[in-house]
PDB file of N, CA and C in Angstrom:
ATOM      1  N   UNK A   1      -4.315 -29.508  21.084  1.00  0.00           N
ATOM      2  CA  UNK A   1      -5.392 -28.550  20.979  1.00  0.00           C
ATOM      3  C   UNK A   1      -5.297 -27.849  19.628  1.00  0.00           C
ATOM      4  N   UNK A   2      -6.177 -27.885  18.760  1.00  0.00           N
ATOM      5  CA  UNK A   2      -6.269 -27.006  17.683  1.00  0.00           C
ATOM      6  C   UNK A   2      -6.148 -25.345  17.771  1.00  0.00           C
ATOM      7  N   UNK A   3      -5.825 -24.426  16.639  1.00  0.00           N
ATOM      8  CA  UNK A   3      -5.716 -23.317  16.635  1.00  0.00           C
ATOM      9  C   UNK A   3      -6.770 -23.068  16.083  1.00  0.00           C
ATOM     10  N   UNK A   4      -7.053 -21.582  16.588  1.00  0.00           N
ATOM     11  CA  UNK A   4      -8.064 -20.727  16.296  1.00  0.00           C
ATOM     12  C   UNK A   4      -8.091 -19.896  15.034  1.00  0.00           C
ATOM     13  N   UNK A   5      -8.761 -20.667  13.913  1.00  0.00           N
ATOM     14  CA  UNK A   5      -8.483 -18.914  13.034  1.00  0.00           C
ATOM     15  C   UNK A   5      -9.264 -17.925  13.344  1.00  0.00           C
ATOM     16  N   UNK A   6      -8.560 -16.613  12.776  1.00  0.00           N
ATOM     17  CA  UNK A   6      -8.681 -15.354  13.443  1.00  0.00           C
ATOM     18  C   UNK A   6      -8.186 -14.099  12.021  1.00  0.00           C
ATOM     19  N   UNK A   7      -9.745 -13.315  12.003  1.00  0.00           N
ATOM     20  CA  UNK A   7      -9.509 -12.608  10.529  1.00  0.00           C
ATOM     21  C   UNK A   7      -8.736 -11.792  11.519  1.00  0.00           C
ATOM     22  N   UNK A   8      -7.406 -10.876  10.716  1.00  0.00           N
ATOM     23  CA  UNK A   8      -6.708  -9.697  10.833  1.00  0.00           C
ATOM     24  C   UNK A   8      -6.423  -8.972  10.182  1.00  0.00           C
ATOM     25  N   UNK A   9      -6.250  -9.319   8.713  1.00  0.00           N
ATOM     26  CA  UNK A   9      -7.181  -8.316   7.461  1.00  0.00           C
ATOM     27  C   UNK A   9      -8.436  -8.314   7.065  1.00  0.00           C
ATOM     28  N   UNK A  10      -9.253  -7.198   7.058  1.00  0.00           N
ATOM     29  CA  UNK A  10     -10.295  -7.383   6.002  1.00  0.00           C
ATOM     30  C   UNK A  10     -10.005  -6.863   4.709  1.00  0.00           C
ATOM     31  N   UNK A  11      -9.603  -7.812   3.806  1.00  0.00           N
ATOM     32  CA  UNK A  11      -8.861  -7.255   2.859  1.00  0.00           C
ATOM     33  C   UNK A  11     -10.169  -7.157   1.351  1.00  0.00           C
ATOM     34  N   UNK A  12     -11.104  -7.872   1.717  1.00  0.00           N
ATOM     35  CA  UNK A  12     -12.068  -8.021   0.591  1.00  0.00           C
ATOM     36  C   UNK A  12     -11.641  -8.100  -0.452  1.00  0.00           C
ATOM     37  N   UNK A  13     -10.686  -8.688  -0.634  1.00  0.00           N
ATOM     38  CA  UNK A  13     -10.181  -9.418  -1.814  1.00  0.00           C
ATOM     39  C   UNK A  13     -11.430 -10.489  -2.739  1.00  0.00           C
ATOM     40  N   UNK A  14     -11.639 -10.020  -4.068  1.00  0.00           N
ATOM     41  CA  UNK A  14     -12.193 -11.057  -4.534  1.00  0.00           C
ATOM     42  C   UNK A  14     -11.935 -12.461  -4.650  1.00  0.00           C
ATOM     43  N   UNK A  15     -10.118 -12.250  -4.634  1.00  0.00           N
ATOM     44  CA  UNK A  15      -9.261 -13.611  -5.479  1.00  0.00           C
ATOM     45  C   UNK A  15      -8.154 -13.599  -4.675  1.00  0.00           C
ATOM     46  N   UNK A  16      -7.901 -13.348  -3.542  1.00  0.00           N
ATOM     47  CA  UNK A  16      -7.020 -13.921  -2.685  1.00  0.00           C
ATOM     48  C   UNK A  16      -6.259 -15.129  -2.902  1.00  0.00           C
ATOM     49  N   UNK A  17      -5.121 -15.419  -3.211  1.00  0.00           N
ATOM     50  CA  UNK A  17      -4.233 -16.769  -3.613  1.00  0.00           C
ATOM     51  C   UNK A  17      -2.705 -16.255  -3.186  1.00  0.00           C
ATOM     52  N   UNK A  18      -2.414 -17.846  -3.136  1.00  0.00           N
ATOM     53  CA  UNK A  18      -0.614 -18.031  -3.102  1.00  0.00           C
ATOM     54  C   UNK A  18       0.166 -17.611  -1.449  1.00  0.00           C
ATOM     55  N   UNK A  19      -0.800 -17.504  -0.049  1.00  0.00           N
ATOM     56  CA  UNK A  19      -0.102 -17.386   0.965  1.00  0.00           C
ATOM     57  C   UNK A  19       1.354 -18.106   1.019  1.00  0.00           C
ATOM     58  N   UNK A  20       2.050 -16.922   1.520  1.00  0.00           N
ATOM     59  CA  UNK A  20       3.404 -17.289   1.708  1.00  0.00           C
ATOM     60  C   UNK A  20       4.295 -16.961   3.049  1.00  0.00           C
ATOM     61  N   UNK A  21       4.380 -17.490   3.753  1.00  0.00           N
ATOM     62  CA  UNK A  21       5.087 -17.138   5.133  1.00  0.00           C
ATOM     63  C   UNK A  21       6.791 -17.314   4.858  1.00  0.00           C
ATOM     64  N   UNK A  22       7.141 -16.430   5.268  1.00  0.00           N
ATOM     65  CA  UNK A  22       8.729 -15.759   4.375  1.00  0.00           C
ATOM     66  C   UNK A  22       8.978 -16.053   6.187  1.00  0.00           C
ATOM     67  N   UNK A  23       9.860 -17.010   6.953  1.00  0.00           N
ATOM     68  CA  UNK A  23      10.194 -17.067   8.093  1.00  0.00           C
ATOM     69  C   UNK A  23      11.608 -16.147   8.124  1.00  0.00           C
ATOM     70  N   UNK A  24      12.535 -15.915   7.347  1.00  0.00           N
ATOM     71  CA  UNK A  24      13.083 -14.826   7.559  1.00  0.00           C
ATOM     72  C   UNK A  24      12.914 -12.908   7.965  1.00  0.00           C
ATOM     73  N   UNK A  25      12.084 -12.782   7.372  1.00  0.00           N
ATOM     74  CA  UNK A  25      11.254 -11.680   7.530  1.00  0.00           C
ATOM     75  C   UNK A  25      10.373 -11.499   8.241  1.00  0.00           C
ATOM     76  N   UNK A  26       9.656 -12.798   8.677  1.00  0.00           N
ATOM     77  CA  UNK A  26       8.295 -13.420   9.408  1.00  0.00           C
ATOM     78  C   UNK A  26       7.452 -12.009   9.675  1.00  0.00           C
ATOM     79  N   UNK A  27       6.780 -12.571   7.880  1.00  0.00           N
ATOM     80  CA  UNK A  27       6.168 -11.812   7.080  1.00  0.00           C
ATOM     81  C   UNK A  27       5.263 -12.616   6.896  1.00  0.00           C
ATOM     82  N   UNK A  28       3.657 -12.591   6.388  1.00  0.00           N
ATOM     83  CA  UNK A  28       2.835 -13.610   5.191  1.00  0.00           C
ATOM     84  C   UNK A  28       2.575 -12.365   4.519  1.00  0.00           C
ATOM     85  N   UNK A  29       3.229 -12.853   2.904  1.00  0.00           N
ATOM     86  CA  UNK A  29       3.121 -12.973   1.780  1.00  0.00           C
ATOM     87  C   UNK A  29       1.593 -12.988   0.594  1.00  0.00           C
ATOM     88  N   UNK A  30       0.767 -12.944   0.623  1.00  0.00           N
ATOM     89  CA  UNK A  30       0.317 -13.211  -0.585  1.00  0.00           C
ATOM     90  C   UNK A  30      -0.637 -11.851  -1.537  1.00  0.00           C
ATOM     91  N   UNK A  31      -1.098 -12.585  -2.506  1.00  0.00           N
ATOM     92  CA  UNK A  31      -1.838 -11.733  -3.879  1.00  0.00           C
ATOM     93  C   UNK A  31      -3.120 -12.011  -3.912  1.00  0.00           C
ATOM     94  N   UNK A  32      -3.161 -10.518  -4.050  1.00  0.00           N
ATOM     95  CA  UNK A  32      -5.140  -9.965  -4.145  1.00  0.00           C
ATOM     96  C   UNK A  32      -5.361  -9.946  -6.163  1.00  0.00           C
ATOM     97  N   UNK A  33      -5.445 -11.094  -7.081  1.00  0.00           N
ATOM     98  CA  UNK A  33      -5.455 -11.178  -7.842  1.00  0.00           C
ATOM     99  C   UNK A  33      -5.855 -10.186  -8.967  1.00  0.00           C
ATOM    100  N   UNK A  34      -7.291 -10.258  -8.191  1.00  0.00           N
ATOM    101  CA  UNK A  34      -7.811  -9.236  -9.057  1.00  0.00           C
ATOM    102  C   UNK A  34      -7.954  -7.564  -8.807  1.00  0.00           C
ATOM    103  N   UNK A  35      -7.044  -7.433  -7.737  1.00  0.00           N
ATOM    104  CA  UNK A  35      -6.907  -5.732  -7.595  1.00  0.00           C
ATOM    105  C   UNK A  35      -5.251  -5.588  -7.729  1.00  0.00           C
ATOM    106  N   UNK A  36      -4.667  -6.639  -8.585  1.00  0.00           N
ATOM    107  CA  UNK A  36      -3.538  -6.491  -8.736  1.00  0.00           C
ATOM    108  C   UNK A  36      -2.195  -6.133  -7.969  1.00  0.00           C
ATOM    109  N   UNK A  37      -2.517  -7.304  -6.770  1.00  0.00           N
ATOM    110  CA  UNK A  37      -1.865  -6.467  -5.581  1.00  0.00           C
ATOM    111  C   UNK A  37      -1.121  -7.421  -4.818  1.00  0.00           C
ATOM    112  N   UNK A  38       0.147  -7.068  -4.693  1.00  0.00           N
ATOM    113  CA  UNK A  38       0.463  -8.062  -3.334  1.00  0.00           C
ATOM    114  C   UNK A  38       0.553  -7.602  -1.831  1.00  0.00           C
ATOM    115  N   UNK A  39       0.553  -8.548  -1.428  1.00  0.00           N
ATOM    116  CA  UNK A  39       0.091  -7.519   0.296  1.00  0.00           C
ATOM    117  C   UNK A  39       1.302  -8.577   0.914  1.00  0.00           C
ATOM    118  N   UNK A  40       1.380  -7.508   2.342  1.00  0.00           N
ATOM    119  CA  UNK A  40       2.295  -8.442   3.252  1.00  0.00           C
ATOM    120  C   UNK A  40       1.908  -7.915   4.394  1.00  0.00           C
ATOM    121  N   UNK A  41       1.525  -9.129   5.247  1.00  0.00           N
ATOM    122  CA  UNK A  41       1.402  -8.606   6.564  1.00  0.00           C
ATOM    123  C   UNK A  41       1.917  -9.199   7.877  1.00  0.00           C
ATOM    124  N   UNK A  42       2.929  -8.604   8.789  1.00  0.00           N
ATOM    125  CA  UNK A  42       3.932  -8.548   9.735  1.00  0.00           C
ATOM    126  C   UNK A  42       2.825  -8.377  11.114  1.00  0.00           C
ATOM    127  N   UNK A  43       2.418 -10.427  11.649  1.00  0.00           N
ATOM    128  CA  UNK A  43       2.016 -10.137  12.766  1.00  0.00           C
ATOM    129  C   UNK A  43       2.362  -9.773  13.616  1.00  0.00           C
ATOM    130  N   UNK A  44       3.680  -9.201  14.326  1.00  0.00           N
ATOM    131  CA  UNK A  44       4.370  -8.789  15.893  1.00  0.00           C
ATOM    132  C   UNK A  44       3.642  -7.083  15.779  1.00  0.00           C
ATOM    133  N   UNK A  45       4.012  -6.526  14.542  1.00  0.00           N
ATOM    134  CA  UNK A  45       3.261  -4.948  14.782  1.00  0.00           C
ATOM    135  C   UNK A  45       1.810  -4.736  13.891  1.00  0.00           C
ATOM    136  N   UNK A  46       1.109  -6.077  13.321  1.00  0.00           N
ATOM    137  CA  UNK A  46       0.157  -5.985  12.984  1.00  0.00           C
ATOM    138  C   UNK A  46      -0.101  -5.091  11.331  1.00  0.00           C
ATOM    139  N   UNK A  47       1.170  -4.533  11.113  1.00  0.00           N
ATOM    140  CA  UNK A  47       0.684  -3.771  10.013  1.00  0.00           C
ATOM    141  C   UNK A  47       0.794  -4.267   8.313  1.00  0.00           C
ATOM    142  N   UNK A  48       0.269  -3.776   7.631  1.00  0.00           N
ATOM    143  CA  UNK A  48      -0.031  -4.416   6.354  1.00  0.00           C
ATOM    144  C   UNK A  48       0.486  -3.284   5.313  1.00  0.00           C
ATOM    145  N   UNK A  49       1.175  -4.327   4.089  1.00  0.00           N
ATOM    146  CA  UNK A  49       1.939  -3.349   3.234  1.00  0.00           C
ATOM    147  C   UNK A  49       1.081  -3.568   2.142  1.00  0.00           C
ATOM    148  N   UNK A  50       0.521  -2.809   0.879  1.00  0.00           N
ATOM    149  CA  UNK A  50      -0.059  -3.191  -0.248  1.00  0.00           C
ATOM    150  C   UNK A  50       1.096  -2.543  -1.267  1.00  0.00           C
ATOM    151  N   UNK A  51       1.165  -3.341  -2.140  1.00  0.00           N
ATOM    152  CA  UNK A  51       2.114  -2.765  -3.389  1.00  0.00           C
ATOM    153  C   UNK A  51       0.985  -2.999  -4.840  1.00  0.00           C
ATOM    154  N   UNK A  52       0.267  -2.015  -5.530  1.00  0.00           N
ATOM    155  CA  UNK A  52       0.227  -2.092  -6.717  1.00  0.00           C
ATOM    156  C   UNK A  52       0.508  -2.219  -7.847  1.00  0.00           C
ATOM    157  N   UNK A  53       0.508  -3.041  -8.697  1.00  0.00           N
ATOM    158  CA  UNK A  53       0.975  -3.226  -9.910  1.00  0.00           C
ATOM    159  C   UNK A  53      -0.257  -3.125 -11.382  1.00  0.00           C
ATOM    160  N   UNK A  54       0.416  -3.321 -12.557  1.00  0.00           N
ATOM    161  CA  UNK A  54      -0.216  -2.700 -13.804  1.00  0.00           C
ATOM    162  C   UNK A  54      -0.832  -4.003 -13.806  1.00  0.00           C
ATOM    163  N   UNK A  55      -0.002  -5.276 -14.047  1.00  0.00           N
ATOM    164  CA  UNK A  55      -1.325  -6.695 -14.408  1.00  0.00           C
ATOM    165  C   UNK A  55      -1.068  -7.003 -12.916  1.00  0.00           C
ATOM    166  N   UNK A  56      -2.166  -8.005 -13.610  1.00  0.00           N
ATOM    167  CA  UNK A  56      -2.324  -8.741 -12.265  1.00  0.00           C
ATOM    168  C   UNK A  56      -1.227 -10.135 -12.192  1.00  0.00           C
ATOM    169  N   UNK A  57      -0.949 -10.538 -10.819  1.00  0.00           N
ATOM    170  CA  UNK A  57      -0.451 -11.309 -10.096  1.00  0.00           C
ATOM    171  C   UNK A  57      -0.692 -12.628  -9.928  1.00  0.00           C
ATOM    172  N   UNK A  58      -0.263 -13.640  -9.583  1.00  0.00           N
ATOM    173  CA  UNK A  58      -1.011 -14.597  -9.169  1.00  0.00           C
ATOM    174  C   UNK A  58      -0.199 -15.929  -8.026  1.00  0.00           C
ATOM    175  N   UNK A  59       1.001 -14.772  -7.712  1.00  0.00           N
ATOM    176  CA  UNK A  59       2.025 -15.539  -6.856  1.00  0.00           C
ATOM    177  C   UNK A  59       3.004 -14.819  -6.214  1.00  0.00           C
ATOM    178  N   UNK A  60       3.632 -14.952  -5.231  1.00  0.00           N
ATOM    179  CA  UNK A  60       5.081 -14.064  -4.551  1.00  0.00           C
ATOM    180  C   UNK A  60       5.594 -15.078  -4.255  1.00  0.00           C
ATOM    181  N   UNK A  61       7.025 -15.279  -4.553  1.00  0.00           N
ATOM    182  CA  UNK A  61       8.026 -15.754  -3.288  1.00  0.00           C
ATOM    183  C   UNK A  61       9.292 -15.588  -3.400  1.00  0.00           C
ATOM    184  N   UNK A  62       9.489 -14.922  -1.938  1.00  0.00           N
ATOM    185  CA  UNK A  62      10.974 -14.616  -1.385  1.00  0.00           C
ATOM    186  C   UNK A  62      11.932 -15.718  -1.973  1.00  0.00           C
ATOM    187  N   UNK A  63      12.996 -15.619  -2.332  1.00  0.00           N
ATOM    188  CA  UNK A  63      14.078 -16.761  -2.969  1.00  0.00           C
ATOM    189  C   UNK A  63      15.338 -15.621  -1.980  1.00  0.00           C
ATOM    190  N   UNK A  64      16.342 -16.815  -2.235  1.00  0.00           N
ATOM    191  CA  UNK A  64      17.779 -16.345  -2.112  1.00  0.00           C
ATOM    192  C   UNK A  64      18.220 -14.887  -1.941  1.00  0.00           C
ATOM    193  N   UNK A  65      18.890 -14.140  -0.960  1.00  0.00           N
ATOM    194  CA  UNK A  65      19.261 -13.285  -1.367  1.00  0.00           C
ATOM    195  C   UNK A  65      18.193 -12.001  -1.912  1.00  0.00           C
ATOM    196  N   UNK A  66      17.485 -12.054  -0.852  1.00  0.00           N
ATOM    197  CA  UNK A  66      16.401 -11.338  -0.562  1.00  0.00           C
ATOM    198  C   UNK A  66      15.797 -10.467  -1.916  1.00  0.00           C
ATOM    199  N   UNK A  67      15.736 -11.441  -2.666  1.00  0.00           N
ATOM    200  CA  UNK A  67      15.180 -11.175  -4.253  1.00  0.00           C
ATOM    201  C   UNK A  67      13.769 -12.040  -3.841  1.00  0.00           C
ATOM    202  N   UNK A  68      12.906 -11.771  -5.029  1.00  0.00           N
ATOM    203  CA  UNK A  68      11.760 -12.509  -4.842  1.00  0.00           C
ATOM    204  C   UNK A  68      11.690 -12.770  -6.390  1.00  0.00           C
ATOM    205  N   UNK A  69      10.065 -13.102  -6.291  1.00  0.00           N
ATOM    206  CA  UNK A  69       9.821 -13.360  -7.856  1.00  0.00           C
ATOM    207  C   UNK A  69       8.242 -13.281  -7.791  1.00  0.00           C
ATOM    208  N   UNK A  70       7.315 -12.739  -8.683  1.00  0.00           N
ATOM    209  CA  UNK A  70       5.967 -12.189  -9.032  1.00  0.00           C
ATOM    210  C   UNK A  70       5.725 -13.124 -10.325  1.00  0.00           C
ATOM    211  N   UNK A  71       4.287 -13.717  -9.968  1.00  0.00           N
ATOM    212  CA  UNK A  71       4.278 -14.367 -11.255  1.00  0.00           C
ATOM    213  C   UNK A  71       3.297 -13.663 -12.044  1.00  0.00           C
ATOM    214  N   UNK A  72       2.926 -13.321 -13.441  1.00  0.00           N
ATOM    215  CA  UNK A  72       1.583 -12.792 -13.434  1.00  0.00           C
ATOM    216  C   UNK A  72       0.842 -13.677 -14.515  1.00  0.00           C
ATOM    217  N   UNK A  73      -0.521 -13.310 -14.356  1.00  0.00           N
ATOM    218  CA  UNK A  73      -1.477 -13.905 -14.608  1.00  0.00           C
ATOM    219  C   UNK A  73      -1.533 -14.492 -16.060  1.00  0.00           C
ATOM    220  N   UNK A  74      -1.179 -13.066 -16.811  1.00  0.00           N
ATOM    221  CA  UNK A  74      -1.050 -13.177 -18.269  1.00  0.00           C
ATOM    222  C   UNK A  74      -0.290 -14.838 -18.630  1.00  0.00           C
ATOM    223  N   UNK A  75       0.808 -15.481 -17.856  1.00  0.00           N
ATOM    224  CA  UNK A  75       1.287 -16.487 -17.923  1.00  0.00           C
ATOM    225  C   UNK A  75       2.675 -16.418 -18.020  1.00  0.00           C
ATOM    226  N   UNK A  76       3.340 -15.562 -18.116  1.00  0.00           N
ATOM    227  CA  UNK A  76       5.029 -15.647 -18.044  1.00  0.00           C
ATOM    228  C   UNK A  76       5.238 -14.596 -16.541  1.00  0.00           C
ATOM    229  N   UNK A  77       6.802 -14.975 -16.276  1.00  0.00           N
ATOM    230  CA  UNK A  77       7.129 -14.718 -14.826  1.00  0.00           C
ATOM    231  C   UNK A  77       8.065 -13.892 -15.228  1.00  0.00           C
ATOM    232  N   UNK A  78       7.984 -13.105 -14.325  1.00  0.00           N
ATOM    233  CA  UNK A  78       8.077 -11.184 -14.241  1.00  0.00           C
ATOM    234  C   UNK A  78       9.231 -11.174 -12.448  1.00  0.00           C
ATOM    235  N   UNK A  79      10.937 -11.386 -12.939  1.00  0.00           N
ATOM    236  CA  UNK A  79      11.384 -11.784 -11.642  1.00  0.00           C
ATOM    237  C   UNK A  79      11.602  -9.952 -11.303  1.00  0.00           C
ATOM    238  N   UNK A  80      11.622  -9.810 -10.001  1.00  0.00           N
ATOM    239  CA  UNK A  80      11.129  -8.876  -9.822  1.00  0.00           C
ATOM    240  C   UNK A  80      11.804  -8.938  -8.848  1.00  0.00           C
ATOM    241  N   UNK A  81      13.317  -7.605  -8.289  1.00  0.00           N
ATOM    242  CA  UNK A  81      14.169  -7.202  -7.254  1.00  0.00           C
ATOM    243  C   UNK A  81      13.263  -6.986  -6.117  1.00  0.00           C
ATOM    244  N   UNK A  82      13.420  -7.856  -4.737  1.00  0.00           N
ATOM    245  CA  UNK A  82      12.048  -7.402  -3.610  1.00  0.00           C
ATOM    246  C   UNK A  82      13.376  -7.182  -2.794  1.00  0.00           C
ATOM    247  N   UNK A  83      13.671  -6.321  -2.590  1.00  0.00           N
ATOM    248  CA  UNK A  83      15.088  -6.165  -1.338  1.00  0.00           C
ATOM    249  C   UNK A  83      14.296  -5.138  -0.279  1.00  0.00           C
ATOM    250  N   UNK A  84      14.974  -5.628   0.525  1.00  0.00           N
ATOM    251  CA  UNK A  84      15.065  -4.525   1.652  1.00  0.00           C
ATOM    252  C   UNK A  84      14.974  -3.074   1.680  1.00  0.00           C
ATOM    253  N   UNK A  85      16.178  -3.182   1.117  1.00  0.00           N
ATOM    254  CA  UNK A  85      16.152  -1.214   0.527  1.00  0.00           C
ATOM    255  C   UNK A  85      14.568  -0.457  -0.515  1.00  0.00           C
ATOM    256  N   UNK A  86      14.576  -1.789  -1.501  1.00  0.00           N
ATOM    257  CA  UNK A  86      13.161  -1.210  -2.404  1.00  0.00           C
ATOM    258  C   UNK A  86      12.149  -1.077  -1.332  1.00  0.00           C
ATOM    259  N   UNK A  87      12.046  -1.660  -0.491  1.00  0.00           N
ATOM    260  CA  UNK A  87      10.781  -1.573   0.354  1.00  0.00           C
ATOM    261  C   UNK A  87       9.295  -2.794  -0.208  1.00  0.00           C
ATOM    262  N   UNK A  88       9.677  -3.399  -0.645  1.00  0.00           N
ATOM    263  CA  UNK A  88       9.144  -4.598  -0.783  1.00  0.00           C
ATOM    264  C   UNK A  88       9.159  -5.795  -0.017  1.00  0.00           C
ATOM    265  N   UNK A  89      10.335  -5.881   0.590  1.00  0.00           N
ATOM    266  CA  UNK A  89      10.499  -6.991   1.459  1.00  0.00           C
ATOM    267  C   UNK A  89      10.988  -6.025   2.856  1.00  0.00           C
ATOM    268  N   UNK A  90      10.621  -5.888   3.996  1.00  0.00           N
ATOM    269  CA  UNK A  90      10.996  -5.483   5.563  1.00  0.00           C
ATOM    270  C   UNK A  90      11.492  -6.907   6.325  1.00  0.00           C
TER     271      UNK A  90
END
């Protein structure tokens, strides 16, 4: 039987890209391009994190050792501490 998609953000993102499901955290991951933003949202309590930044984005992903990495648009990669404690990664 196929699954149902089902909106749970309305995030009105113009440029939505790069979903990422982080199964450690079991989190999805991704970037609102053009409002310079990465979002994460934790389906068991439904809630959604936005983090702003100065450029824009165009990628997330959790790596090793609960670091991540942000790519941005401009074209070079911007590795970027996502720990627990910063409140970037839950």
């Amino acid at each position: 039987m196929a699954g149902q998609a089902e909106l749970v953000v309305d995030a009105q993102a113009l440029l939505g890209e790069g979903p990422h499901w982080d199964h450690t955290a079991a989190r999805l991951y991704w970037v609102n391009i053009e409002g310079k933003q990465l979002r994460s949202y934790d389906p068991k309590t439904k809630n959604e994190k936005i983090y702003t930044f100065d450029k824009k984005i165009s990628a997330v992903v959790p790596a090793a050792a609960a670091a991540g990495y942000l790519h941005c648009r401009t074209g070079y990669t911007v590795s970027a501490k996502m720990s627990r404690s910063s409140g970037l990664l839950r």
